[in-house]
N, C-alpha and C. Protein backbone atom coordinates (compact mmCIF):
# COMPACT_ATOMS: atom_id res chain seq x y z
N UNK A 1 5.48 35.31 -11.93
CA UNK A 1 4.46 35.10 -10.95
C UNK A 1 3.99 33.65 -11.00
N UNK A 2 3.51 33.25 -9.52
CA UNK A 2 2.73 31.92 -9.57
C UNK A 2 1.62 31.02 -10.34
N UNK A 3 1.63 30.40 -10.44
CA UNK A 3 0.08 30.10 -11.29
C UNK A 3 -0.47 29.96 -10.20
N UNK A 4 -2.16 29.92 -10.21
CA UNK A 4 -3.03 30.23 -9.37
C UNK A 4 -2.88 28.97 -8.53
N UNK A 5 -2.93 28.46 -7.61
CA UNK A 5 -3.39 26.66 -7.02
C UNK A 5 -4.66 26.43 -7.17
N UNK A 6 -4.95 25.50 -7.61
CA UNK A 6 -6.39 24.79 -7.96
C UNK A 6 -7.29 24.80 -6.78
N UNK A 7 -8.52 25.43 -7.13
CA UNK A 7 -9.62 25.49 -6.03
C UNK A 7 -10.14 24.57 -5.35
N UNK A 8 -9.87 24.18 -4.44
CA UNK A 8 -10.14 23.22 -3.60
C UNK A 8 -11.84 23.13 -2.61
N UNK A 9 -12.72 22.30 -2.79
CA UNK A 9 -13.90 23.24 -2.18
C UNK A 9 -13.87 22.12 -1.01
N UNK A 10 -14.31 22.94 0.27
CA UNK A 10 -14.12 21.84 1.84
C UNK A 10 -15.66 21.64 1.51
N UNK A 11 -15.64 20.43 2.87
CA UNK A 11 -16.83 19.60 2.87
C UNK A 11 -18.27 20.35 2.93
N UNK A 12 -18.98 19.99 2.56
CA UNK A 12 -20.48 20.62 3.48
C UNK A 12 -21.71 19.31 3.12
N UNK A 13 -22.46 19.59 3.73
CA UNK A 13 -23.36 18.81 4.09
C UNK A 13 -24.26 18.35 2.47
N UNK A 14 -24.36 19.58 1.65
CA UNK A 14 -24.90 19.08 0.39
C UNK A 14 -24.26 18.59 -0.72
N UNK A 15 -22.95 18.49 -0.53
CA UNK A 15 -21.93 17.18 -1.29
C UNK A 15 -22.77 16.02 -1.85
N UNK A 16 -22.47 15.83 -3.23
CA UNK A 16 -22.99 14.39 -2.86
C UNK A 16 -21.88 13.42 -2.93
N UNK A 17 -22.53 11.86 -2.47
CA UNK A 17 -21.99 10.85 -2.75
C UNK A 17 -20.49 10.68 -3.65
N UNK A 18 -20.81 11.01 -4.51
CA UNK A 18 -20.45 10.93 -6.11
C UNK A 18 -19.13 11.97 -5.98
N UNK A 19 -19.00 12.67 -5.16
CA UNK A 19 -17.96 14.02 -5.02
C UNK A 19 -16.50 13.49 -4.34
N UNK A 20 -15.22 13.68 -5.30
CA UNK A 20 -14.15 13.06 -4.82
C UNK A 20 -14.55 13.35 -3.23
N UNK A 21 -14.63 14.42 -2.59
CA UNK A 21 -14.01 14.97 -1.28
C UNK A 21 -15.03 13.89 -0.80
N UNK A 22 -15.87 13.13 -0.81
CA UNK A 22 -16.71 12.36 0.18
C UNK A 22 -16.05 10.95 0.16
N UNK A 23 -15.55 10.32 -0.75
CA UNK A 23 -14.85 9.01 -1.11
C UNK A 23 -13.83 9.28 0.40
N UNK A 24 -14.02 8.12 0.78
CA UNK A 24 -13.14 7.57 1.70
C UNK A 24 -11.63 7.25 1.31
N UNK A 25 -10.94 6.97 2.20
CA UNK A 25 -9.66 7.78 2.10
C UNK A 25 -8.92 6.01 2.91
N UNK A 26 -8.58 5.99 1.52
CA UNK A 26 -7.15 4.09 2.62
C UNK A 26 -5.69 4.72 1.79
N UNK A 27 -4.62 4.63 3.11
CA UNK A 27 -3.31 4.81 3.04
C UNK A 27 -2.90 3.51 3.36
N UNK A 28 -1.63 2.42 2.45
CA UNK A 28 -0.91 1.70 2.58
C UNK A 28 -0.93 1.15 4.07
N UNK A 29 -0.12 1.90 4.92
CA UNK A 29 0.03 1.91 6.38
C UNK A 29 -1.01 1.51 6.77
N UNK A 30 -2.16 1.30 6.55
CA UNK A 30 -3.44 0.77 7.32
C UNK A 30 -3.60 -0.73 7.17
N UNK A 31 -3.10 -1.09 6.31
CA UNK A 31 -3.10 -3.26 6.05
C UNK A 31 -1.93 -3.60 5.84
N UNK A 32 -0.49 -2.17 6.78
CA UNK A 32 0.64 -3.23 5.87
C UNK A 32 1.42 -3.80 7.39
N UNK A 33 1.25 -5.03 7.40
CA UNK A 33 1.61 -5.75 9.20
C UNK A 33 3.06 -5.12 9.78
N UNK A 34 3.72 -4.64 9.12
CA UNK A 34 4.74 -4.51 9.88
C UNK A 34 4.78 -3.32 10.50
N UNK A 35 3.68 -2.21 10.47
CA UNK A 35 3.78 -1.18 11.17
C UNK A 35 2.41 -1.41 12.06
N UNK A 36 3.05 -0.64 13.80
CA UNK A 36 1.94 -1.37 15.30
C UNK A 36 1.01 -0.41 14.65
N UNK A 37 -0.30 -0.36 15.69
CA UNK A 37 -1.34 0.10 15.91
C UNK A 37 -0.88 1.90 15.93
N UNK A 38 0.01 2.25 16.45
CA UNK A 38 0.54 3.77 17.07
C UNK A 38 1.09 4.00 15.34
N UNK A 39 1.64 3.11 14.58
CA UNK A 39 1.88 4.10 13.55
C UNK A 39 1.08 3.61 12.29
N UNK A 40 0.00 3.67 12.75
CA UNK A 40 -1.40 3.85 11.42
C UNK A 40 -2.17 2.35 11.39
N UNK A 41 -1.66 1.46 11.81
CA UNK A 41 -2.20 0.13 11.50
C UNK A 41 -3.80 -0.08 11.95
N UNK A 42 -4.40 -0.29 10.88
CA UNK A 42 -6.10 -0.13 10.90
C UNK A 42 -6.24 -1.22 11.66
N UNK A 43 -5.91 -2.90 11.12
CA UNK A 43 -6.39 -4.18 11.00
C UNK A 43 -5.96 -5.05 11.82
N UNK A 44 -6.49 -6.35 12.29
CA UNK A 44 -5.11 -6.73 13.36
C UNK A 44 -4.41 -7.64 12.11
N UNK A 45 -3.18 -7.65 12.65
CA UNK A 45 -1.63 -7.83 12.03
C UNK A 45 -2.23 -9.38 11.31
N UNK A 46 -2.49 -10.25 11.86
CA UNK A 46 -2.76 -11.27 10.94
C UNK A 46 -3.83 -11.17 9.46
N UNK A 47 -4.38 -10.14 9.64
CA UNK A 47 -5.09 -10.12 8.47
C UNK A 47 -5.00 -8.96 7.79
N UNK A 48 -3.24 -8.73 7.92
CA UNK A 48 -2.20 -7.34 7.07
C UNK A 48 -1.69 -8.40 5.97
N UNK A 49 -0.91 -7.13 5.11
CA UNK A 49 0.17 -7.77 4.40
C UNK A 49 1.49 -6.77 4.59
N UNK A 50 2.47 -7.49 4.38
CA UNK A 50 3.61 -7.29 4.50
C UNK A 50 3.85 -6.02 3.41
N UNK A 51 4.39 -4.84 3.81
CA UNK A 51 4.33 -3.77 2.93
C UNK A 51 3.25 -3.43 1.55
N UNK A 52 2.57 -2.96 1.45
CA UNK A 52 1.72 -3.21 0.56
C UNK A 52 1.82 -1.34 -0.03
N UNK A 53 1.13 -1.47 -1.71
CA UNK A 53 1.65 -0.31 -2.22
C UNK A 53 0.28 -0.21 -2.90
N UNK A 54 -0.02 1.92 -3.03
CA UNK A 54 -1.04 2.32 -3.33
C UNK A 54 -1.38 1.19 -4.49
N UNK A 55 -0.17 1.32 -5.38
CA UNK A 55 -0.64 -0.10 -6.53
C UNK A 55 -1.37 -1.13 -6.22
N UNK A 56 -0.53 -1.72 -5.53
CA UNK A 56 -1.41 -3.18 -5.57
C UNK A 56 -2.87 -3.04 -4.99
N UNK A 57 -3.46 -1.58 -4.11
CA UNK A 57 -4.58 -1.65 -3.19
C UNK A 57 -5.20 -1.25 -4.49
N UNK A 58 -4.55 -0.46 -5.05
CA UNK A 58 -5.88 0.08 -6.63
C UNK A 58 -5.87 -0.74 -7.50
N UNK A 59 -5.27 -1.85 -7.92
CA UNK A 59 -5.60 -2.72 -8.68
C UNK A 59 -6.38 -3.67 -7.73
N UNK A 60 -6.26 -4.10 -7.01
CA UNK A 60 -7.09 -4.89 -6.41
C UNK A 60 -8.38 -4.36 -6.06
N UNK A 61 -8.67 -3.38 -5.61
CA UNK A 61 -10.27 -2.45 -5.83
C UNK A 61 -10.39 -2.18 -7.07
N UNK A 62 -9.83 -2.08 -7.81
CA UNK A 62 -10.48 -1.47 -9.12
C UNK A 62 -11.06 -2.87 -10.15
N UNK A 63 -10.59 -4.16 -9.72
CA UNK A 63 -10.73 -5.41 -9.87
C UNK A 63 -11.77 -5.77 -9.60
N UNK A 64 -12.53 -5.06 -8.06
CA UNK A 64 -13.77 -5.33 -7.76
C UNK A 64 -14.95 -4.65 -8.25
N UNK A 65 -15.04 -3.70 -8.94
CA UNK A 65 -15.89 -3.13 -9.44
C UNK A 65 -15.98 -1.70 -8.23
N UNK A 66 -15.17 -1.20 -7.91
CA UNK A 66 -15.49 -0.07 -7.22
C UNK A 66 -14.44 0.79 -8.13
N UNK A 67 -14.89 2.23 -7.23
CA UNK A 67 -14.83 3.63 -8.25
C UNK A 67 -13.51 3.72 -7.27
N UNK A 68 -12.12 3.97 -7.89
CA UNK A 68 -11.03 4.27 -7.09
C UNK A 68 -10.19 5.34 -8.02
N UNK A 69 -9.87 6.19 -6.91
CA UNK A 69 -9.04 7.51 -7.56
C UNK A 69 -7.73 7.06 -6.56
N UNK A 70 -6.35 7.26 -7.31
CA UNK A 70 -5.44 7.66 -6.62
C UNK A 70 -4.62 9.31 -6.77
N UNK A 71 -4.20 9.50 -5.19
CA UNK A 71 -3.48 10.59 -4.72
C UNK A 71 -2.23 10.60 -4.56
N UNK A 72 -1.78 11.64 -5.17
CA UNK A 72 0.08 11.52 -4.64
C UNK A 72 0.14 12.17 -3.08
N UNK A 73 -0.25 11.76 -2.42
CA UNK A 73 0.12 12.57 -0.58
C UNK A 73 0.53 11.37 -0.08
N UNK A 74 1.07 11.67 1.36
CA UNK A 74 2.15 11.12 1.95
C UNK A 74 1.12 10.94 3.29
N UNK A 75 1.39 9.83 3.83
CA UNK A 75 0.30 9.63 5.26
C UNK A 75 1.43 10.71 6.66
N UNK A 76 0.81 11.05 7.19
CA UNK A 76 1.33 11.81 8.48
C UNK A 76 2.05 10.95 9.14
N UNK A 77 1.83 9.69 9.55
CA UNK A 77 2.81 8.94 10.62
C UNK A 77 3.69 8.31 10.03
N UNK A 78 3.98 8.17 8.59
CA UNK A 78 4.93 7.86 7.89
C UNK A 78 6.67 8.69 7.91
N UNK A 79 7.04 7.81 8.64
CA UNK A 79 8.48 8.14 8.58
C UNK A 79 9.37 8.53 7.52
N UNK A 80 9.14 7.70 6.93
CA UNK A 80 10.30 7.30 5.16
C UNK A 80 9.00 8.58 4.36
N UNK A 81 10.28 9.76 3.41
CA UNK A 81 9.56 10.70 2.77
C UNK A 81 9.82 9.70 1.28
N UNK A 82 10.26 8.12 1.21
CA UNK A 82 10.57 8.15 -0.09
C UNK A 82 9.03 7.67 -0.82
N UNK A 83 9.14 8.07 -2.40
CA UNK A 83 8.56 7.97 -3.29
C UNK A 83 7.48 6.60 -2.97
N UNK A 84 8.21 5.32 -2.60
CA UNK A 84 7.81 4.24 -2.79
C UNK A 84 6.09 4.03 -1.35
N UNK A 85 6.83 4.88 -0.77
CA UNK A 85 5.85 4.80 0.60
C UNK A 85 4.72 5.99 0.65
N UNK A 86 4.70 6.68 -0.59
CA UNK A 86 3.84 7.82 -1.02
C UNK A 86 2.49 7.48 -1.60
N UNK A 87 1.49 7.91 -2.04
CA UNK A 87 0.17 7.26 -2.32
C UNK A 87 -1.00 7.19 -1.42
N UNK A 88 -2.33 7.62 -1.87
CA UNK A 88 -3.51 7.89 -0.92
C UNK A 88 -4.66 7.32 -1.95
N UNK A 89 -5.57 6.31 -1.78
CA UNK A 89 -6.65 5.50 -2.23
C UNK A 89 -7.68 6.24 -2.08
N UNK A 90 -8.71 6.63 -2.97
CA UNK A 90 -9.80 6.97 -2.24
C UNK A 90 -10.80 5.89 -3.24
N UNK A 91 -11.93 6.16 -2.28
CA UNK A 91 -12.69 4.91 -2.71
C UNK A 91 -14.15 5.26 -2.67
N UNK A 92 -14.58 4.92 -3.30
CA UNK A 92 -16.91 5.68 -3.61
C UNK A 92 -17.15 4.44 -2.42
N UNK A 93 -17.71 4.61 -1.64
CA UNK A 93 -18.45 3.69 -0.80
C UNK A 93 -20.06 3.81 -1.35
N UNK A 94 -20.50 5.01 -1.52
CA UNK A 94 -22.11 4.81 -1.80
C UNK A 94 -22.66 5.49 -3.06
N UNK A 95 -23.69 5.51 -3.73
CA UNK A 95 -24.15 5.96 -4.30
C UNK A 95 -24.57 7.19 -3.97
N UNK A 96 -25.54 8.60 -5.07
CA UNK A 96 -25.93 9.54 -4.82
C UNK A 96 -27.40 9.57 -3.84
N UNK A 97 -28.02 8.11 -4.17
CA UNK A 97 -29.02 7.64 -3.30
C UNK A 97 -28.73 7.57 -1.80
N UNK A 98 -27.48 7.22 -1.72
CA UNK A 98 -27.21 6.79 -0.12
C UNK A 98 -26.84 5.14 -0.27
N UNK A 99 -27.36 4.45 -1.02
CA UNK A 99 -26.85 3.34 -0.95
C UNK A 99 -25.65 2.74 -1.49
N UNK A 100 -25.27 1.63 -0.89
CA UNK A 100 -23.92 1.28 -0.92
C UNK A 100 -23.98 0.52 -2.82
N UNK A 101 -22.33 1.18 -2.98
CA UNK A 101 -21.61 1.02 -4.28
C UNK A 101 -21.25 -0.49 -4.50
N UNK A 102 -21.20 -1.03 -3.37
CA UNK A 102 -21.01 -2.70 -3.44
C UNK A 102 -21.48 -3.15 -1.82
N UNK A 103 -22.68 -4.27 -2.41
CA UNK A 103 -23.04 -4.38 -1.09
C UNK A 103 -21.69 -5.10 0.07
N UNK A 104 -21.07 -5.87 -0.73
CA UNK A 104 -20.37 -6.52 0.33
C UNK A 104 -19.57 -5.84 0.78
N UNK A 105 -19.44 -4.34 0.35
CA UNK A 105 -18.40 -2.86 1.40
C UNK A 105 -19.28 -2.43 2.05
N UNK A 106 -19.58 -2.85 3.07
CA UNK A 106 -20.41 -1.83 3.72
C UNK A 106 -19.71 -0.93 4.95
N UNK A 107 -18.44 -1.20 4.97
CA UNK A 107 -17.75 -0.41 6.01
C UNK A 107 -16.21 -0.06 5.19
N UNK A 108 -15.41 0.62 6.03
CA UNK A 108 -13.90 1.32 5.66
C UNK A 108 -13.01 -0.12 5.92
N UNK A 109 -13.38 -0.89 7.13
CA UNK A 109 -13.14 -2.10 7.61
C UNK A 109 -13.27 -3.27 6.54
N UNK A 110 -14.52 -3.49 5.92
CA UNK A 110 -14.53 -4.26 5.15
C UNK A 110 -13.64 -4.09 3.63
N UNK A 111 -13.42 -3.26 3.23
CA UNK A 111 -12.87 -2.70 1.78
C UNK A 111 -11.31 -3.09 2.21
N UNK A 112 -10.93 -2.76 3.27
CA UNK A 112 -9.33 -2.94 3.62
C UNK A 112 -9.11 -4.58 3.71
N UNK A 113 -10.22 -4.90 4.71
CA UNK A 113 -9.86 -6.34 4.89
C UNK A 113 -10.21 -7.59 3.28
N UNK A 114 -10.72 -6.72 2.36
CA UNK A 114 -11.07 -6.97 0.83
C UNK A 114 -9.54 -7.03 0.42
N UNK A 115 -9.14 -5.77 0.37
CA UNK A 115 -7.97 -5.57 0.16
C UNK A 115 -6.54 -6.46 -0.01
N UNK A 116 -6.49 -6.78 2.03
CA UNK A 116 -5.24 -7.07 2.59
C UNK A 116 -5.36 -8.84 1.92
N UNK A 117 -6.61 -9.06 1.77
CA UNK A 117 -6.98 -10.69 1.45
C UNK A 117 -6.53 -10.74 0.10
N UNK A 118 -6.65 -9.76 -0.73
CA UNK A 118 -6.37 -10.26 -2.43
C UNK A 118 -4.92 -9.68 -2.71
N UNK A 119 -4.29 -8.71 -1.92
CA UNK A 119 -3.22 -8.98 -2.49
C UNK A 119 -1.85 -9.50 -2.57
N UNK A 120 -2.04 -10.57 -1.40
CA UNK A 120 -0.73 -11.43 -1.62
C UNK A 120 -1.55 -12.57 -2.54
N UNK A 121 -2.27 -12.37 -3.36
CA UNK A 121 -2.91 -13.09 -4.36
C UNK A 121 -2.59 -12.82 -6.23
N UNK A 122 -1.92 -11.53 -5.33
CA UNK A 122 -1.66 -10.59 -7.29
C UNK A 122 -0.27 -11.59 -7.61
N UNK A 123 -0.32 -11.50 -8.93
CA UNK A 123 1.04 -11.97 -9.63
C UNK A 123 2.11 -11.21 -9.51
N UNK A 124 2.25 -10.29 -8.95
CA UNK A 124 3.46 -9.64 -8.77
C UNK A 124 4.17 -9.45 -7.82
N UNK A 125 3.06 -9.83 -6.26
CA UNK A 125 3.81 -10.96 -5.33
C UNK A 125 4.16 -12.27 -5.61
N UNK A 126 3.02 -12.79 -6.48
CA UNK A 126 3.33 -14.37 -6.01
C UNK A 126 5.08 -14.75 -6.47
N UNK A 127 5.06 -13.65 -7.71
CA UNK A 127 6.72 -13.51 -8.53
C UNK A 127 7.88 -13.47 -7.59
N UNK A 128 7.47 -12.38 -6.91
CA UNK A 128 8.97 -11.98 -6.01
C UNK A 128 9.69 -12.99 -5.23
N UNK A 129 8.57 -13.56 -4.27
CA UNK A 129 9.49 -14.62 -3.42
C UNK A 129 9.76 -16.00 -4.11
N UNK A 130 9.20 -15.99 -5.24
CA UNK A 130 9.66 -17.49 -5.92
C UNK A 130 10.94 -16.70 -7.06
N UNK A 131 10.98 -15.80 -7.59
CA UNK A 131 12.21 -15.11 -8.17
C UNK A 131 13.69 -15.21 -6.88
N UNK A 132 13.73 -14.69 -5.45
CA UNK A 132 14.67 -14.36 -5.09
C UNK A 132 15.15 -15.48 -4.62
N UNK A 133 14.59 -17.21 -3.87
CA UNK A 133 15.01 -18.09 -3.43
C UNK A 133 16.31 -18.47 -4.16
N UNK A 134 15.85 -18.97 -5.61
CA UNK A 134 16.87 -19.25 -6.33
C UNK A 134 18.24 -18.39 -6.38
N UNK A 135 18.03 -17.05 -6.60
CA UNK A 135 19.18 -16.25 -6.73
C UNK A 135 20.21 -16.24 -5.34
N UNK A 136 19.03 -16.32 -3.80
CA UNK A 136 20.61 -16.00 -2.68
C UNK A 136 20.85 -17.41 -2.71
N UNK A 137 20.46 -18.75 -3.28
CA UNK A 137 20.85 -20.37 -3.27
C UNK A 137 22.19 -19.66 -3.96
N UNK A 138 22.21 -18.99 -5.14
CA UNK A 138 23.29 -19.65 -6.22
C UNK A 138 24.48 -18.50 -5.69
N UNK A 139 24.12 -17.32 -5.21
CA UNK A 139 24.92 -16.95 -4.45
C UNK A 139 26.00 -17.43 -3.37
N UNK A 140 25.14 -18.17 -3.01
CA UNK A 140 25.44 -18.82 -1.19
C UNK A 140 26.64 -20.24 -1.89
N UNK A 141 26.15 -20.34 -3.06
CA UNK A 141 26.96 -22.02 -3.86
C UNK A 141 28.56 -21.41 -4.24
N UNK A 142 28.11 -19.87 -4.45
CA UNK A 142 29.65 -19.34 -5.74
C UNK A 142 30.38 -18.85 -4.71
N UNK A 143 30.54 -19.42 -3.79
CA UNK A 143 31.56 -18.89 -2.58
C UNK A 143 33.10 -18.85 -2.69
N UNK A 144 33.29 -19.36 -3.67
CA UNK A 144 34.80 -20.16 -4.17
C UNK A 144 35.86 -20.99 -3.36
N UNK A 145 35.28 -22.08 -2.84
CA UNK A 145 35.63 -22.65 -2.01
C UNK A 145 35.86 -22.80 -0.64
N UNK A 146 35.14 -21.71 -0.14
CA UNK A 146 35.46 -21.96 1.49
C UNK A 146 36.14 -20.45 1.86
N UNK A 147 35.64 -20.51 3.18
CA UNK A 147 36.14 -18.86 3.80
C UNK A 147 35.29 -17.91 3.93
N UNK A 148 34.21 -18.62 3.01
CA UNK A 148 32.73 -17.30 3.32
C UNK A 148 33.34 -16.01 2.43
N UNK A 149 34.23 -16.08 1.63
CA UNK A 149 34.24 -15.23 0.43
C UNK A 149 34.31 -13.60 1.43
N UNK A 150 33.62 -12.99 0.80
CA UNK A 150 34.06 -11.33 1.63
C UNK A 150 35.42 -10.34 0.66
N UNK A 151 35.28 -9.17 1.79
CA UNK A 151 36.26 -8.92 1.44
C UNK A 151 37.29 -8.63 1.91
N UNK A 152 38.52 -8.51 1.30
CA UNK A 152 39.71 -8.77 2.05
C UNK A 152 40.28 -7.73 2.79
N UNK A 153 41.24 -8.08 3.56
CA UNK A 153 41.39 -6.64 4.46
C UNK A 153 43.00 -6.29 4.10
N UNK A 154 43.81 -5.73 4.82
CA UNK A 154 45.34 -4.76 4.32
C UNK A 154 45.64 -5.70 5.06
N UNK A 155 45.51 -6.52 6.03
CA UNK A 155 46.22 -7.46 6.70
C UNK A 155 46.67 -6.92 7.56
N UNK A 156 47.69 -7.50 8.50
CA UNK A 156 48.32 -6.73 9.77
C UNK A 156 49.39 -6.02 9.65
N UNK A 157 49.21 -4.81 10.40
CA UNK A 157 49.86 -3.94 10.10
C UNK A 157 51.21 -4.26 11.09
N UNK A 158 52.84 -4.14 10.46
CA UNK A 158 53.84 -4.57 11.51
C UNK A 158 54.49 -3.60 11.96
């Protein structure tokens, strides 16, 4: 037999603050520029980043002093079921008072655009595109003389 599934309790009005189910809810797809407005894009495109991962959005909030839980779920308009494009942010916007957890979040808008700003700032972008230049250079050099390298074919058939 099954094990039971974990009790899940829906919203109601005397929740507080402080209660995962009230934390606001950022999926990747909302600051990452290369997907339009029709498939999830919160922000306008200039102030996205180029694929961006539950990682880098929870280290970068959790950097700021806010309360961040991550989720393994998959956003609905997401095409690709793979692993890498999986991940759900949630985030404390306010206290049990009502007031805000960081004044300078005062919206879903502001926390993303927090976001999309710090993390082509992490070291693990700044790595990637200064790692791969060098490698397709020395590629592009070991051609072995001419012909554009490739591979070879059975030749013509007589």
């Amino acid at each position: 037999m099954a094990a039971a599934a974990p009790v899940r309790t829906n919203w109601h009005p005397a929740m507080k603050h402080s209660d995962l189910e009230r934390w606001i809810c950022i999926y990747p797809a909302y600051i990452n520029s290369k997907k339009t407005r029709q498939e999830g894009r919160r922000l306008p495109k200039e102030n996205c980043v180029e694929n961006p991962t539950y990682a880098e959005i929870r280290d970068v909030l959790s950097a700021s002093n806010v309360r961040v839980a991550v989720e393994n779920k998959q956003y609905s308009r997401e095409k690709s079921r793979e692993v890498q494009f999986r991940g759900r942010i949630r985030v404390q916007m306010r206290n049990d008072d009502g007031s805000f957890c960081n004044p300078e979040f005062t919206s879903r808008e502001a926390i993303m655009l927090h976001a999309s700003t710090r993390i082509p700032q992490l070291k693990s972008r700044q790595a990637k595109p200064g790692g791969e230049v060098p490698q397709q250079q020395q590629h592009s050099t070991s051609g072995g003389g001419g012909g554009g390298g490739g591979k070879k074919g059975k030749g013509k058939r007589r």
